[in-house]
C-alpha atoms as a PDB file:
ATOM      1  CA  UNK A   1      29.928 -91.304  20.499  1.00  0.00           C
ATOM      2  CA  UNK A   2      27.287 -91.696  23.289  1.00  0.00           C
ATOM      3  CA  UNK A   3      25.907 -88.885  24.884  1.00  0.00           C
ATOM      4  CA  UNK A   4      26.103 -90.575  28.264  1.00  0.00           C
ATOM      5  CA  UNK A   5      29.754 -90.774  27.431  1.00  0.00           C
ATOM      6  CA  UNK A   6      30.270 -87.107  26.332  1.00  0.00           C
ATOM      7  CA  UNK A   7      28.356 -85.918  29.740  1.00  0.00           C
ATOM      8  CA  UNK A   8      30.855 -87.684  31.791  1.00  0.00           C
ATOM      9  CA  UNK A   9      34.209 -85.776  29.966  1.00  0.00           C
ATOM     10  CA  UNK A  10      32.311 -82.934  30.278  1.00  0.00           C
ATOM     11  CA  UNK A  11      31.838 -83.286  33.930  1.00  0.00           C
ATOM     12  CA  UNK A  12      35.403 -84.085  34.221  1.00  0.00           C
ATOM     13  CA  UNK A  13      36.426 -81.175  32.442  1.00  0.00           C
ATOM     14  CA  UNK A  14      34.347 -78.581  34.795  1.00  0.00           C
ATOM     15  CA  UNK A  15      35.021 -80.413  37.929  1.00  0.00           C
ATOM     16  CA  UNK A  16      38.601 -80.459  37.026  1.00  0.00           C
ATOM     17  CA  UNK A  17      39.696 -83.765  38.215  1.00  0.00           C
ATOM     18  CA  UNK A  18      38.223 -87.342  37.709  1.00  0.00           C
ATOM     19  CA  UNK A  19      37.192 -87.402  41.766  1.00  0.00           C
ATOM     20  CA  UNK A  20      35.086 -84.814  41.356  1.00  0.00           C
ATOM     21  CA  UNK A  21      33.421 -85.806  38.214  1.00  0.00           C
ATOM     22  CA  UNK A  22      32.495 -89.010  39.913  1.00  0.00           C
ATOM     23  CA  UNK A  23      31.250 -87.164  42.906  1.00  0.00           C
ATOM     24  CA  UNK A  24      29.188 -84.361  41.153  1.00  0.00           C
ATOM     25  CA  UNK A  25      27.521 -87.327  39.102  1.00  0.00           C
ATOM     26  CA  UNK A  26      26.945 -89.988  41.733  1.00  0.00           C
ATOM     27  CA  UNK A  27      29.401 -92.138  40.049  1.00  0.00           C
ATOM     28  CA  UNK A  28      32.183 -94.498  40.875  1.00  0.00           C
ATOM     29  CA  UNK A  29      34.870 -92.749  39.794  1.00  0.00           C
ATOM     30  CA  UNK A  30      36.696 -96.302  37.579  1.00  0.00           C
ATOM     31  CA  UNK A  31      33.700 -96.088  35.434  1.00  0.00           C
ATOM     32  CA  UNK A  32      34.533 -92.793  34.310  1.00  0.00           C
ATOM     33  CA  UNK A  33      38.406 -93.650  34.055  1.00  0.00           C
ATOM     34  CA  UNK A  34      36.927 -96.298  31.789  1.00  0.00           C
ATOM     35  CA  UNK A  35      34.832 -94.392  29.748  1.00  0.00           C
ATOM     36  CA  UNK A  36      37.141 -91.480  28.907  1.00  0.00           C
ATOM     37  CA  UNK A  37      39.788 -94.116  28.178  1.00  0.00           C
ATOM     38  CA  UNK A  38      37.104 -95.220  25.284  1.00  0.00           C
ATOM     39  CA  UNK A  39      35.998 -92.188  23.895  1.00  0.00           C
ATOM     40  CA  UNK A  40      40.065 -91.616  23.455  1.00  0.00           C
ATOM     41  CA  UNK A  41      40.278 -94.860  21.446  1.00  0.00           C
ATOM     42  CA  UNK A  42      37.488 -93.954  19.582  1.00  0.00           C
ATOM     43  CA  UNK A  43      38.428 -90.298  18.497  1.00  0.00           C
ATOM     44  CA  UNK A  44      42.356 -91.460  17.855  1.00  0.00           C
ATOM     45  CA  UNK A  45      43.574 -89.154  20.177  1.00  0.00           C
ATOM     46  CA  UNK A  46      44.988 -87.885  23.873  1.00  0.00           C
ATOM     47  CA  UNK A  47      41.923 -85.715  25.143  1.00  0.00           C
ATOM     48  CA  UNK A  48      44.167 -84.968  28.916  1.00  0.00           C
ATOM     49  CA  UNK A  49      47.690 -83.757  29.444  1.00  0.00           C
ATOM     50  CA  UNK A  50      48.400 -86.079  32.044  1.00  0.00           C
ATOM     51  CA  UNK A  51      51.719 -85.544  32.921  1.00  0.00           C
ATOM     52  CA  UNK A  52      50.963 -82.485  34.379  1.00  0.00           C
ATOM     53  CA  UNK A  53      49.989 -82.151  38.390  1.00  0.00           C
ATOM     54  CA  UNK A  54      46.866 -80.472  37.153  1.00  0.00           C
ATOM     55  CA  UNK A  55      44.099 -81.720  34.905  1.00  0.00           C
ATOM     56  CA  UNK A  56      44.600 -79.917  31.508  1.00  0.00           C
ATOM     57  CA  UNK A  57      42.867 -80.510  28.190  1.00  0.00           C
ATOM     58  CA  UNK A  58      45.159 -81.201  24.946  1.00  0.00           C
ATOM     59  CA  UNK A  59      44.447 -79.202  21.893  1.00  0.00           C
ATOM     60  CA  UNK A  60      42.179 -82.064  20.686  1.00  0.00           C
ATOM     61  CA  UNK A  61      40.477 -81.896  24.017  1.00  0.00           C
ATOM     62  CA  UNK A  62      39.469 -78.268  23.553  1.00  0.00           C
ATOM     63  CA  UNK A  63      37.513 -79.095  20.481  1.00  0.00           C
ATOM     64  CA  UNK A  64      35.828 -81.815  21.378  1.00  0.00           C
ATOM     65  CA  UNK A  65      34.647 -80.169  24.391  1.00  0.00           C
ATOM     66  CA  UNK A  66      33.200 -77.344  22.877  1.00  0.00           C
ATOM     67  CA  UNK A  67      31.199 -79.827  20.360  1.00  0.00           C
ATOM     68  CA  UNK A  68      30.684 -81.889  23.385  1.00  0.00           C
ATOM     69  CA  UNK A  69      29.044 -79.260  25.585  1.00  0.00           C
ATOM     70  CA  UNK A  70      26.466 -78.184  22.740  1.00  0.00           C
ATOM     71  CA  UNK A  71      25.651 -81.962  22.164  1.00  0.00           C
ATOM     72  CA  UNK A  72      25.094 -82.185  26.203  1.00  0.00           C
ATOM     73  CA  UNK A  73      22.963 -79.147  26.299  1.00  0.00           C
ATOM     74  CA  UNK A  74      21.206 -79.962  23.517  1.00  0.00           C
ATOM     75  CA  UNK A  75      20.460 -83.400  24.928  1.00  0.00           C
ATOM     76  CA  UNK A  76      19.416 -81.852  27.936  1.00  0.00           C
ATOM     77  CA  UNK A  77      16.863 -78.956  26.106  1.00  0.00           C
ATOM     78  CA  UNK A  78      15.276 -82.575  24.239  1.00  0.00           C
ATOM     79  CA  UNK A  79      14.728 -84.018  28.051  1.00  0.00           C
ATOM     80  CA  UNK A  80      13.264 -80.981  29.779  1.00  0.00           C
ATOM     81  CA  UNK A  81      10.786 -80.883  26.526  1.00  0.00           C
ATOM     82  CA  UNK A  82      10.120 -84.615  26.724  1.00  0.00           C
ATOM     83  CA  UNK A  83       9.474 -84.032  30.569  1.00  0.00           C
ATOM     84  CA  UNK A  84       7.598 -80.954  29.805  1.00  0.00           C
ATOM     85  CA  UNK A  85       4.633 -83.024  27.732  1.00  0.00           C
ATOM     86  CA  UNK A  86       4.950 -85.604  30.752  1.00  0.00           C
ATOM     87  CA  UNK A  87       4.583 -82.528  32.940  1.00  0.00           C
ATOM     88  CA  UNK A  88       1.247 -81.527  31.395  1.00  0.00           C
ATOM     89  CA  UNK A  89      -0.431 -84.731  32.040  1.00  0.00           C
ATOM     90  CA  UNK A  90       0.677 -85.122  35.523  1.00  0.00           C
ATOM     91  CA  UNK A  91       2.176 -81.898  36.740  1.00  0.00           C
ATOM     92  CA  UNK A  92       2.071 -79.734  39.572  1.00  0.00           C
ATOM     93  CA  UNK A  93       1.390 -76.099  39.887  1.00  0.00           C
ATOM     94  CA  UNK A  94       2.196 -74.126  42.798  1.00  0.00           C
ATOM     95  CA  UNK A  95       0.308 -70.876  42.922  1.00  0.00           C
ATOM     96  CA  UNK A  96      -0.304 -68.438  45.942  1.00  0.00           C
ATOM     97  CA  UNK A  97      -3.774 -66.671  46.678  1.00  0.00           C
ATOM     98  CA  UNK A  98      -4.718 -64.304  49.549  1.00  0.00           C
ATOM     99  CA  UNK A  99      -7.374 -65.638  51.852  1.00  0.00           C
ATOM    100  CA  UNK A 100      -9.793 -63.183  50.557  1.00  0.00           C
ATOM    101  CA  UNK A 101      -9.753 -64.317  46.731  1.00  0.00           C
ATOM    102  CA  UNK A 102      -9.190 -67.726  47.643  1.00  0.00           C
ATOM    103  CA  UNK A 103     -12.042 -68.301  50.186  1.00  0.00           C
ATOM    104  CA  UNK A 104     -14.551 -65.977  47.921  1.00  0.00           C
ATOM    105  CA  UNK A 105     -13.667 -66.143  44.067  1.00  0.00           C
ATOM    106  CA  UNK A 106     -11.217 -69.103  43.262  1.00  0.00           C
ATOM    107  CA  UNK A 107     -13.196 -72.351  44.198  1.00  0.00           C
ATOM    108  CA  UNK A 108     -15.037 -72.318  40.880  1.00  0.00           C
ATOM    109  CA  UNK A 109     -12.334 -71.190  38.625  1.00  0.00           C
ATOM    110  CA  UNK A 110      -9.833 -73.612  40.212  1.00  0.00           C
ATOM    111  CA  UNK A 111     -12.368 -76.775  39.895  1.00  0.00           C
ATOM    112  CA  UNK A 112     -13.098 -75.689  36.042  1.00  0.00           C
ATOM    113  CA  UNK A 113      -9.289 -76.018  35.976  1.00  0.00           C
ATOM    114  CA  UNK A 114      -9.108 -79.464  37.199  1.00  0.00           C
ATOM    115  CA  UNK A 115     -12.125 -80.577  35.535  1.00  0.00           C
ATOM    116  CA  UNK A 116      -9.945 -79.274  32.164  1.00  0.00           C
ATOM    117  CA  UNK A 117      -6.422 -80.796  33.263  1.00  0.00           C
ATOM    118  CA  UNK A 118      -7.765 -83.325  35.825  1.00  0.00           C
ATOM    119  CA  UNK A 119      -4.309 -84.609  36.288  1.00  0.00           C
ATOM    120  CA  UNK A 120      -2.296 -81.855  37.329  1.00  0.00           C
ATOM    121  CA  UNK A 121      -2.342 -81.354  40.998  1.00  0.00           C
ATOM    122  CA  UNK A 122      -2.307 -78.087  42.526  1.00  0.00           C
ATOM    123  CA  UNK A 123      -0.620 -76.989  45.639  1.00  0.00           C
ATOM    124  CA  UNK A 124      -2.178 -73.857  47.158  1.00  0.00           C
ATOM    125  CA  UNK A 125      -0.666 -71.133  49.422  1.00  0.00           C
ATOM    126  CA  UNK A 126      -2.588 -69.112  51.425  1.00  0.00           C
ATOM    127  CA  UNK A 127      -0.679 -65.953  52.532  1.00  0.00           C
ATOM    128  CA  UNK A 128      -0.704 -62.269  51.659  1.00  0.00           C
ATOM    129  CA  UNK A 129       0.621 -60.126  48.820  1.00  0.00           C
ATOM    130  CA  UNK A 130       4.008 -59.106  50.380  1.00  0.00           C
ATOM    131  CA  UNK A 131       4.251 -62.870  51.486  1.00  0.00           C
ATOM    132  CA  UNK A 132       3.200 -64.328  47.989  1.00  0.00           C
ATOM    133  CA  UNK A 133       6.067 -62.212  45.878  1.00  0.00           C
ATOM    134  CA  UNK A 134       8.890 -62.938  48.510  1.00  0.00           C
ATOM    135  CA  UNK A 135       7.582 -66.700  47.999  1.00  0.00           C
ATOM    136  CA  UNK A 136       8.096 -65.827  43.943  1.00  0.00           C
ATOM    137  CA  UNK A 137      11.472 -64.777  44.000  1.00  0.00           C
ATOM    138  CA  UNK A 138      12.828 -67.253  46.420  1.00  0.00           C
ATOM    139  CA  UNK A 139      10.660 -69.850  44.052  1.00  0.00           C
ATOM    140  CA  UNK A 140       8.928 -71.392  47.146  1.00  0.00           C
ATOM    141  CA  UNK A 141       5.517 -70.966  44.384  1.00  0.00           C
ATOM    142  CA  UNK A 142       5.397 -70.648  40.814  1.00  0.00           C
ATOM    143  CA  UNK A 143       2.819 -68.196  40.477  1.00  0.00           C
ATOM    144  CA  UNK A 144       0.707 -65.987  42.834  1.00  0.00           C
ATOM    145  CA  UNK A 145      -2.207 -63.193  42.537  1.00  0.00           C
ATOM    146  CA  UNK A 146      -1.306 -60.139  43.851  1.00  0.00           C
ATOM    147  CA  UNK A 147      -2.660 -56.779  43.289  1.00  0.00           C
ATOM    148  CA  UNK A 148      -0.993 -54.804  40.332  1.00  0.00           C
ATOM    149  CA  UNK A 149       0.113 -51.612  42.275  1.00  0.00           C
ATOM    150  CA  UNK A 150       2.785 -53.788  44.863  1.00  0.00           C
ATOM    151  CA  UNK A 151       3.966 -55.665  42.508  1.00  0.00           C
ATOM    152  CA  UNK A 152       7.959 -56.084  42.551  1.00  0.00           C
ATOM    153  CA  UNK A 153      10.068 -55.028  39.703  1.00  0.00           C
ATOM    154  CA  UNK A 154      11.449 -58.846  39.828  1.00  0.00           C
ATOM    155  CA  UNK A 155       8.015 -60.115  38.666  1.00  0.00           C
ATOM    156  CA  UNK A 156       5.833 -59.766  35.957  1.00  0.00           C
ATOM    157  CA  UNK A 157       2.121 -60.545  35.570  1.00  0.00           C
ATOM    158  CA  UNK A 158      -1.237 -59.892  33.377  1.00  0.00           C
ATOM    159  CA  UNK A 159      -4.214 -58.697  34.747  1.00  0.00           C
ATOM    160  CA  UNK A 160      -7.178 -60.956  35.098  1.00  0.00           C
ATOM    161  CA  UNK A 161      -9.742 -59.074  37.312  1.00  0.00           C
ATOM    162  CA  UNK A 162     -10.569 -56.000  38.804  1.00  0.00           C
ATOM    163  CA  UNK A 163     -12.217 -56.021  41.822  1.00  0.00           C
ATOM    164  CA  UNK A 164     -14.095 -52.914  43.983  1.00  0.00           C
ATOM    165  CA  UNK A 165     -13.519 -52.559  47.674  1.00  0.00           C
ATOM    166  CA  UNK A 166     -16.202 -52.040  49.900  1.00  0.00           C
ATOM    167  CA  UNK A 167     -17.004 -51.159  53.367  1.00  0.00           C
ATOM    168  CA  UNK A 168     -18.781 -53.273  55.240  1.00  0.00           C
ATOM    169  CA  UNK A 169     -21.293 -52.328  58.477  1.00  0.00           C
ATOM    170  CA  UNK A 170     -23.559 -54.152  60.936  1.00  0.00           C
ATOM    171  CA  UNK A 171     -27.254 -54.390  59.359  1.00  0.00           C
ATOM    172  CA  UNK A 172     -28.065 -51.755  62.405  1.00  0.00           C
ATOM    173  CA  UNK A 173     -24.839 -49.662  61.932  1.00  0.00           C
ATOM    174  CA  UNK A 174     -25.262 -45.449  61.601  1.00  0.00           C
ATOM    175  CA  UNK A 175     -24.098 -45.829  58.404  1.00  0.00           C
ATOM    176  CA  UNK A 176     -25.834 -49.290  57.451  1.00  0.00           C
ATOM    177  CA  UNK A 177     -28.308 -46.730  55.127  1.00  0.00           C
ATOM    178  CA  UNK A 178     -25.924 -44.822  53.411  1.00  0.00           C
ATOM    179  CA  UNK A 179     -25.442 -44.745  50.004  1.00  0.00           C
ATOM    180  CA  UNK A 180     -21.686 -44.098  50.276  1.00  0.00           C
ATOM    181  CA  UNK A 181     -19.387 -43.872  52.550  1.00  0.00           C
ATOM    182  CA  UNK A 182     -15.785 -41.289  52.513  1.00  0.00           C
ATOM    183  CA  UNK A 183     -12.479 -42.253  53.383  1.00  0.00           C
ATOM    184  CA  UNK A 184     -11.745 -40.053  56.277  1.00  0.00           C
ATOM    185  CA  UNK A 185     -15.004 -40.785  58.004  1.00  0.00           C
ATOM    186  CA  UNK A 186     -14.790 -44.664  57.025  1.00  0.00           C
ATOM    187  CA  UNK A 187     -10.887 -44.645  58.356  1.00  0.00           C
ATOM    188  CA  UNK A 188     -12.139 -42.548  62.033  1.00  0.00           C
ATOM    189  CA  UNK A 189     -14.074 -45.959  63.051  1.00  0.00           C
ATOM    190  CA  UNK A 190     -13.182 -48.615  65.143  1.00  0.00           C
ATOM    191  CA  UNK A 191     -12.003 -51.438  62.505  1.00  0.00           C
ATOM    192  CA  UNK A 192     -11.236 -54.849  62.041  1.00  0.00           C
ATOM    193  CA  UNK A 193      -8.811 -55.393  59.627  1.00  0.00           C
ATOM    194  CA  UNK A 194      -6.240 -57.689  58.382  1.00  0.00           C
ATOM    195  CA  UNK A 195      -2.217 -58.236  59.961  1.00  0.00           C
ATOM    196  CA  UNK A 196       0.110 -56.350  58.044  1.00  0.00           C
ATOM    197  CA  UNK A 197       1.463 -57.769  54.577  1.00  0.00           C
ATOM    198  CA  UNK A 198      -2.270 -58.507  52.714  1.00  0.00           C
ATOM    199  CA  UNK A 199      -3.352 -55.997  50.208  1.00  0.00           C
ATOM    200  CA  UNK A 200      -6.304 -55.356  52.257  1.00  0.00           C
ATOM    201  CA  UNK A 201      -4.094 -53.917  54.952  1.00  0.00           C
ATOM    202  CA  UNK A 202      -1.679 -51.959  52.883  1.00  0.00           C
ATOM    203  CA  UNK A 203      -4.771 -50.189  51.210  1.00  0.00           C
ATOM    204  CA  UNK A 204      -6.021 -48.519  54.480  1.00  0.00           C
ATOM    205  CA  UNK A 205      -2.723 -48.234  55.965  1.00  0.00           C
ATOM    206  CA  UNK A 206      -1.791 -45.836  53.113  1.00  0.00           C
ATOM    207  CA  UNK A 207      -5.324 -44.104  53.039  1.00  0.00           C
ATOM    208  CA  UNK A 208      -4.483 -43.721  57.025  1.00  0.00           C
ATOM    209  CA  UNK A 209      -1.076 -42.112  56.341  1.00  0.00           C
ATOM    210  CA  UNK A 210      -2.344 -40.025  53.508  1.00  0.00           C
ATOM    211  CA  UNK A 211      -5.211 -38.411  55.899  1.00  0.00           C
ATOM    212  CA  UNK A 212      -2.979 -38.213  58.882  1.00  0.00           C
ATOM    213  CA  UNK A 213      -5.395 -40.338  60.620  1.00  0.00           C
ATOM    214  CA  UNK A 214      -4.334 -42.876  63.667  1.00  0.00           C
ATOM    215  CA  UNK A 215      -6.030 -46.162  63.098  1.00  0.00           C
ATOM    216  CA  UNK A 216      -8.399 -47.496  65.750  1.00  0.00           C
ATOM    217  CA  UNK A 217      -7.998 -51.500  65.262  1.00  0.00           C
ATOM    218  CA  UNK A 218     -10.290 -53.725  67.655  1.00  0.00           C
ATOM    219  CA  UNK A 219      -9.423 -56.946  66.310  1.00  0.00           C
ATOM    220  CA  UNK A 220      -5.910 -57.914  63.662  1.00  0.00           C
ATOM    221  CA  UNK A 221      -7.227 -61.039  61.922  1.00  0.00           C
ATOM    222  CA  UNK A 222      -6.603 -63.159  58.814  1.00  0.00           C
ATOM    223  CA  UNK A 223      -9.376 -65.003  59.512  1.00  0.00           C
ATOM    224  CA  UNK A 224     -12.577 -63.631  57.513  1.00  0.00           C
ATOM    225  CA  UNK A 225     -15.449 -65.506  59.500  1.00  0.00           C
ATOM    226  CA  UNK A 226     -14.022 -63.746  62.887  1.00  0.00           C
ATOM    227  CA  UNK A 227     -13.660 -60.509  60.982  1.00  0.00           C
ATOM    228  CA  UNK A 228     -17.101 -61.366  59.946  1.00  0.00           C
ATOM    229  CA  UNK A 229     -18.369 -61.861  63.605  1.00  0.00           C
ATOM    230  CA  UNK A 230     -16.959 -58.840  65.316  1.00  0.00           C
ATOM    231  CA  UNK A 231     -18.418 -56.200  62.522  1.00  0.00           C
ATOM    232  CA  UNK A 232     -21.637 -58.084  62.756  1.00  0.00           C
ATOM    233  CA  UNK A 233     -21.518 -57.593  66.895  1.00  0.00           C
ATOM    234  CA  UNK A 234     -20.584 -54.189  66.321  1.00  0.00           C
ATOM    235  CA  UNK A 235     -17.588 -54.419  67.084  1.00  0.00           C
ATOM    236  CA  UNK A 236     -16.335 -52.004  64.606  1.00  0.00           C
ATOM    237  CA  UNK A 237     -16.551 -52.065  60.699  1.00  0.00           C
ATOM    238  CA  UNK A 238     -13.765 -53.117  57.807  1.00  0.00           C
ATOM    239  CA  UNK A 239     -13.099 -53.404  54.085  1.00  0.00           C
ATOM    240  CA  UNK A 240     -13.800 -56.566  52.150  1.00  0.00           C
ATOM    241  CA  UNK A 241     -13.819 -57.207  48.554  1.00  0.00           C
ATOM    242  CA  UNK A 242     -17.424 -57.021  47.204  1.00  0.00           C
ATOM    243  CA  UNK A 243     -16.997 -60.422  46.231  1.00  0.00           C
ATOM    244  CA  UNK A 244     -16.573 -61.483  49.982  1.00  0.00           C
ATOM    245  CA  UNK A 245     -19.849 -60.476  51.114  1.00  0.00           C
ATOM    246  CA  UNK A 246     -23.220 -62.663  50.890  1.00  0.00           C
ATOM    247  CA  UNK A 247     -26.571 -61.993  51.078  1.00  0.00           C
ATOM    248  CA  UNK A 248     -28.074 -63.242  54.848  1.00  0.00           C
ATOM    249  CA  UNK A 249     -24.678 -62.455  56.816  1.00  0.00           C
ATOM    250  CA  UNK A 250     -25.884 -59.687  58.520  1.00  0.00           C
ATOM    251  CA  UNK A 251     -23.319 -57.292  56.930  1.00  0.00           C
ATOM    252  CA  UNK A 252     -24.345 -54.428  54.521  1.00  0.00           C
ATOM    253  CA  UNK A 253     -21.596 -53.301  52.241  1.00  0.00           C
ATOM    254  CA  UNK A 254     -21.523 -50.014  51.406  1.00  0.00           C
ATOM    255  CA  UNK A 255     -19.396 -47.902  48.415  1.00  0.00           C
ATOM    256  CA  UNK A 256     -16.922 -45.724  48.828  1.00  0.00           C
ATOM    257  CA  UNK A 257     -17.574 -41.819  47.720  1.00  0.00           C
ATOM    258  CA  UNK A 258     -14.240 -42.539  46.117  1.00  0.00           C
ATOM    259  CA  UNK A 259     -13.384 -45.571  44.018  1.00  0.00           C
ATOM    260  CA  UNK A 260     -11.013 -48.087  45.191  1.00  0.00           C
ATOM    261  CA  UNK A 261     -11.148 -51.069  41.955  1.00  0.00           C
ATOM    262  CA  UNK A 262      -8.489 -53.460  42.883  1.00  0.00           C
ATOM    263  CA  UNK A 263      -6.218 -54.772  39.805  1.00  0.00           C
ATOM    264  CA  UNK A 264      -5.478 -58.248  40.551  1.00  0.00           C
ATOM    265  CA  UNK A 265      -2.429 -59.770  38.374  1.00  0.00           C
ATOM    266  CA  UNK A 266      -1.717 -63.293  38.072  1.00  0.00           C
ATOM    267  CA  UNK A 267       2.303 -63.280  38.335  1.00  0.00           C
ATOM    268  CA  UNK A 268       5.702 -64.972  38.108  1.00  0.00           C
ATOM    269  CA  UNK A 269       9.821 -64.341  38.037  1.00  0.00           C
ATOM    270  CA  UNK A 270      10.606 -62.427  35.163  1.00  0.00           C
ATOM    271  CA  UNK A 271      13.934 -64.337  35.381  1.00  0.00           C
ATOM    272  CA  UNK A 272      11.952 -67.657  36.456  1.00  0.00           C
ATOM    273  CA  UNK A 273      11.306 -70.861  34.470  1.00  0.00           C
ATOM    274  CA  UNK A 274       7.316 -71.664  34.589  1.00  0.00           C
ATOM    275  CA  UNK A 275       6.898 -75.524  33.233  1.00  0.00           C
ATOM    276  CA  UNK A 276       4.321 -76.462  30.935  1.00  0.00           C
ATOM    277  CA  UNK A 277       1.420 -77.205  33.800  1.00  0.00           C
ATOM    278  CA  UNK A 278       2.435 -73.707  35.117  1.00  0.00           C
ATOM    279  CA  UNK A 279       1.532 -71.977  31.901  1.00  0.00           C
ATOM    280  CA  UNK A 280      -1.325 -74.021  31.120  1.00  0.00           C
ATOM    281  CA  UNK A 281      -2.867 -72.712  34.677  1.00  0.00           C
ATOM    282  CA  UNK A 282      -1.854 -69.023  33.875  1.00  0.00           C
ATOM    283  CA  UNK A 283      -2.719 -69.138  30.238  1.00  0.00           C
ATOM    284  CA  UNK A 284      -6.246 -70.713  31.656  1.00  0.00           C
ATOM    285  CA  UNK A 285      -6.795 -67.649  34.339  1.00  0.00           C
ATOM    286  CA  UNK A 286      -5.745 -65.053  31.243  1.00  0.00           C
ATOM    287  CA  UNK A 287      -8.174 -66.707  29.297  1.00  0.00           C
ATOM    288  CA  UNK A 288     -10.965 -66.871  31.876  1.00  0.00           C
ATOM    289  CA  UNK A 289     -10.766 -63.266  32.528  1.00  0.00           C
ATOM    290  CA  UNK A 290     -10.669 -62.071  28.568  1.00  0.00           C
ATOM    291  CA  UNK A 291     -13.988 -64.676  28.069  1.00  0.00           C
ATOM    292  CA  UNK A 292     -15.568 -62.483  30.723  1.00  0.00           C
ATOM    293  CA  UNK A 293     -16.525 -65.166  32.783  1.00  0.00           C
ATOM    294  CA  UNK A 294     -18.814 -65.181  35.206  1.00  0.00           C
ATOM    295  CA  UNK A 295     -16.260 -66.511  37.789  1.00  0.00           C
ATOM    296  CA  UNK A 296     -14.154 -63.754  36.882  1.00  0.00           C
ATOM    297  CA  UNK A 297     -16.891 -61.270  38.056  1.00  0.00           C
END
């Protein structure tokens, strides 16, 4: 019996009729007629009551349908792994960063990626962390990095860095010679922070709520170089990463009296399937981070 065969009655059987075999498979539906009309011949038996208005299976139908579907599936498990080596040479990962890690840490870890697998192509998304898990679950990307304490209870991830959050002044800012800096006071500035739904945003949102403090914004931006600009015209002061701020910018980052170490996960469906290129990217970040890299900070 050929597989290719066994697929079809299968198809027939779960579609119900021998139209809708045809259609689900792309197939004219005589060349199914045909080829059920063999496999009969071959196994010495009736597989469809068809004197009956609907579609039915005969006793020896049943059987061979049960053996049928595990030879089907089991064809199919042998494809996805043959596809699956394929996949590793020339696969595609689709991952999701926020702006901050992907402007500031990723270039170098992604490049010692490709220069590792240099023919699996990556697709990056740039968005933020409430973004990047709806983008998960509705697999529009097959991984992301989000920070550990939003994480949904749809997703799973390992952590890979950990990350301290910063304030960041003008070089001739009040507070540019401070050692530290609190919450309260930090949060009773004019700021320039990110839009709502990037971790960055979240984090003094909830420090806001917790101190019963109204936020003075001057500028909602996504854009790091204009958040950049404004705190360096004194136009108020933010939060960055530590890893977002370079020496000659003009900025002087400053720690808070509290510490705010960011757990950053790398993540994907609990439920979801991750293909061979997909883990080799995640099992390459995971084993970045537990080398101690220096790109891993």
């Amino acid at each position: 019996m050929e597989s290719k065969v066994l697929r079809y009655f299968c198809a027939v059987v779960d579609c119900g009729s021998f139209t809708g075999a045809a259609a689900a498979l792309s197939i004219a539906q005589p060349a199914i007629s045909m080829s059920i009309k063999r496999l009969e011949q071959e196994v010495g038996f009736p597989l469809f009551n068809r004197l009956e208005r609907r579609l039915s299976l005969t006793d020896e139908g049943e059987v061979l349908y049960r053996h049928a579907k595990t030879v089907t599936q089991r064809v199919d498990d042998a494809r996805n792994a043959m596809n699956e080596l394929q996949g590793l040479e020339s696969g595609l990962v689709r991952v999701g960063i926020p702006g901050m890690l992907g402007s500031y840490h990723f270039p170098s870890l992604l490049m010692a990626f490709r220069h590792r697998y240099p023919d699996i192509k990556l697709s990056i998304v740039d968005a933020g962390t409430v973004k990047l898990q709806s983008m998960l679950e509705q697999g529009e990307v097959d991984l992301a990095f989000v920070e550990s304490d939003t994480i949904l209870p749809s997703l799973e991830g390992v952590s890979i860095m950990q990350v301290p959050m910063v304030a960041a002044v003008a070089e001739d800012h009040r507070f540019a010679s401070r050692p530290t800096i609190g919450v309260e006071e930090f949060l009773r500035e004019e700021l320039a922070i990110f839009k709502p739904g990037y971790f960055h945003r979240q984090l003094i949102d909830q420090l806001a709520e917790k101190a019963g403090i109204e936020l003075n914004v001057s500028i909602e931006t996504n854009l790091i170089p204009l958040m950049k600009s404004f705190v360096r015209q004194g136009f108020g002061i933010t939060a960055f990463l530590d890893i977002v701020l370079q020496e000659g910018e003009g900025l002087v980052a400053i720690p808070f009296t509290e510490d705010f170490l960011l757990d950053i996960q790398v993540a994907w469906r609990k439920q979801g399937y991750l293909s061979m290129a997909n883990r080799a990217f995640r099992d390459f970040m995971i084993e970045e981070s537990h080398r101690g890299s220096p790109s891993l900070g």
